[in-house]
Protein backbone atom coordinates (compact mmCIF):
# COMPACT_ATOMS: atom_id res chain seq x y z
CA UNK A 1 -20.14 -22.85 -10.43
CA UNK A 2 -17.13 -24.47 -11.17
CA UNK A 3 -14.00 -25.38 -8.80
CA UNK A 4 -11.99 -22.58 -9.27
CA UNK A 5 -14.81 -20.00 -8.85
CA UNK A 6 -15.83 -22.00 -5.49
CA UNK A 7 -11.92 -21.17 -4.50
CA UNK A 8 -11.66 -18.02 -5.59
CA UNK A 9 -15.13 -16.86 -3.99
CA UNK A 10 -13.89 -18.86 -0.77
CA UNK A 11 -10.53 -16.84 -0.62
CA UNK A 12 -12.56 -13.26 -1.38
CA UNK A 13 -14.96 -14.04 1.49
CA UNK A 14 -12.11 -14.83 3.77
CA UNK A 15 -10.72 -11.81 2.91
CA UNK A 16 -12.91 -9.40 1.75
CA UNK A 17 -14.14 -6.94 2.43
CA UNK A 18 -14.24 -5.61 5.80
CA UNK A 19 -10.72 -7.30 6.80
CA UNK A 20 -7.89 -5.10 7.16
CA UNK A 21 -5.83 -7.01 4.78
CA UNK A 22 -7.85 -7.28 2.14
CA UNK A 23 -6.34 -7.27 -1.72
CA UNK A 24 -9.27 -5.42 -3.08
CA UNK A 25 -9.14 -2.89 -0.43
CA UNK A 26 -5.54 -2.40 -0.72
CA UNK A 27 -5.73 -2.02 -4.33
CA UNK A 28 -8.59 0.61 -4.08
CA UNK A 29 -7.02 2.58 -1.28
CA UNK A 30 -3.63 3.16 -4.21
CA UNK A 31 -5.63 4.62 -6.99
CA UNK A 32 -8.70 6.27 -4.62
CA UNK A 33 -9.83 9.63 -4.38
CA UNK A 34 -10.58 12.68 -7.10
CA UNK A 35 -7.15 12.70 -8.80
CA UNK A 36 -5.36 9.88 -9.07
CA UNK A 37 -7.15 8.17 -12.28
CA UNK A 38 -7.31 11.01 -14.26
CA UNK A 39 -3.57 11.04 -13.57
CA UNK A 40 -2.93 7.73 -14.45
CA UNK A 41 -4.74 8.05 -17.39
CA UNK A 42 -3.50 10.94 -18.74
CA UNK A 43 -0.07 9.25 -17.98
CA UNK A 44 -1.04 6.45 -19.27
CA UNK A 45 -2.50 8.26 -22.82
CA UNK A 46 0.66 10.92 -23.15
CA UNK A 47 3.51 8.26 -22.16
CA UNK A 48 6.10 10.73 -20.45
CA UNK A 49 4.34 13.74 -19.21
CA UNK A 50 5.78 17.08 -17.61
CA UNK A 51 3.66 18.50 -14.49
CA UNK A 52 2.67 21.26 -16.77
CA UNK A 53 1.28 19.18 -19.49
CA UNK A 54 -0.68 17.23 -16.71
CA UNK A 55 -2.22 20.49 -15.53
CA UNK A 56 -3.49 21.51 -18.38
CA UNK A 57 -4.71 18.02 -19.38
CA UNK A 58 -6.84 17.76 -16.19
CA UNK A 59 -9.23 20.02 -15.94
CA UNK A 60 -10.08 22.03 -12.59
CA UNK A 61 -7.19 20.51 -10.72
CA UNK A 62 -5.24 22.55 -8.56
CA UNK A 63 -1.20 22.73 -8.09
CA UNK A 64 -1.61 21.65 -4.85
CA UNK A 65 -4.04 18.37 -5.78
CA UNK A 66 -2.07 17.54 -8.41
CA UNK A 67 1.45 17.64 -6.51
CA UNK A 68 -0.11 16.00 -4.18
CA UNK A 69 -1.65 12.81 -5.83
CA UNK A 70 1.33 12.71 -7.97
CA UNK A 71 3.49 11.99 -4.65
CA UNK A 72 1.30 9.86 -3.26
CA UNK A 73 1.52 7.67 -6.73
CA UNK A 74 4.96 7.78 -6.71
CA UNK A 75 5.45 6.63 -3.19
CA UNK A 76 2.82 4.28 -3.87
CA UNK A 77 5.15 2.90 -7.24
CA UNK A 78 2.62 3.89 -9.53
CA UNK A 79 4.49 6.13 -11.46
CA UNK A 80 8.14 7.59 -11.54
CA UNK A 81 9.24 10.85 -11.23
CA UNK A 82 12.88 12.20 -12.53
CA UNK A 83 14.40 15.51 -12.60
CA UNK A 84 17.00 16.57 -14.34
CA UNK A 85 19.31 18.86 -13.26
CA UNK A 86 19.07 21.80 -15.80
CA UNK A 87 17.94 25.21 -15.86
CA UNK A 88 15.34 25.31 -15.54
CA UNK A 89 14.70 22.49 -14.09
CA UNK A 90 12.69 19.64 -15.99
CA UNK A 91 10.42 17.44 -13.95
CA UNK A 92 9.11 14.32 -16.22
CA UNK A 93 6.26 11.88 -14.82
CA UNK A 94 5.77 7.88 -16.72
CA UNK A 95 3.84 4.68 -15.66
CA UNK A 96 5.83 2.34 -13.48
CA UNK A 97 5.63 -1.31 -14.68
CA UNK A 98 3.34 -2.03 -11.97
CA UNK A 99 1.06 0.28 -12.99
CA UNK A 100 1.18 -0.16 -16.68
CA UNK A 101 -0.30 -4.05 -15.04
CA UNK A 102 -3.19 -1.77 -13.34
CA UNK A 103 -4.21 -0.36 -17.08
CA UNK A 104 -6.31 -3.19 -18.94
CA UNK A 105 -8.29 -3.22 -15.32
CA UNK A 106 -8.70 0.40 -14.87
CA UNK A 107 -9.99 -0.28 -18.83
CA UNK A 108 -12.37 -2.69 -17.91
CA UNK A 109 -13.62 -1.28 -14.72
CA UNK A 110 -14.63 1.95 -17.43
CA UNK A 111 -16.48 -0.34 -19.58
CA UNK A 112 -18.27 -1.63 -16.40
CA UNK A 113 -18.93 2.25 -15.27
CA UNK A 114 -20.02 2.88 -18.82
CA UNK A 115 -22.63 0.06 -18.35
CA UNK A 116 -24.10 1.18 -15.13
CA UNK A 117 -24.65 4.75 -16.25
CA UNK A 118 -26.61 3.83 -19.16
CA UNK A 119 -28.62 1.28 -17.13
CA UNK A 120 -29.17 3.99 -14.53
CA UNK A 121 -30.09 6.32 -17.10
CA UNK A 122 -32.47 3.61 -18.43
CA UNK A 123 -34.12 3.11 -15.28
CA UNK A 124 -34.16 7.00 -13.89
CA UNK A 125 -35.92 7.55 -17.69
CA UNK A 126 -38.81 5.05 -16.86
């Protein structure tokens, strides 16, 4: 193990993962529950996105769900809401820079999911 790993494993263990302030946590607690990476994604696939658009894009999600998550992203800076003032009104949703950061990992962590369900697979087969 080299010096750097030694460091960052130190700094994990002194903060992770049953203390309150820990990064990981934090980070999970943003993006957690049914909704909110489907969202992202979608967001993330479509650029600017109108609620509508996202409705229809995410299957079996309900107006109230998907108001919901989408305020808790926003408050959260994950994404950006703006309204214009016409008739009817138009309501578009984008990426904040701080989530557009969150991407390549959400990307990776997939990979990582797509590796444990075919080694799960594997071993329920045997």
């Amino acid at each position: 193990m080299t010096m750097k790993n030694d460091q960052n494993n130190s700094a994990c263990r002194d903060n992770c993962p049953c203390m309150e302030d820990c990064p990981l946590g934090s980070a999970l607690r943003l993006i957690g529950g049914k909704w909110k990476v489907p969202i992202l994604c979608a967001l993330n696939q479509d650029g600017i996105t109108r609620y509508n658009e996202l409705k229809r894009k995410i299957r079996g999600i309900t107006n109230t769900m998907l108001a919901s998550s989408l305020k808790e992203l926003e408050e959260d800076g994950l994404i950006c809401r703006k309204q214009y003032m016409e008739m009817p009104v138009r309501v578009e949703y984008a990426l904040t820079d701080l989530c557009s950061d969150l991407m390549p990992i959400l990307k990776q962590l997939a990979h990582w999911g797509i590796q444990v369900q075919e080694s799960e697979y594997t071993l329920n087969k045997n």
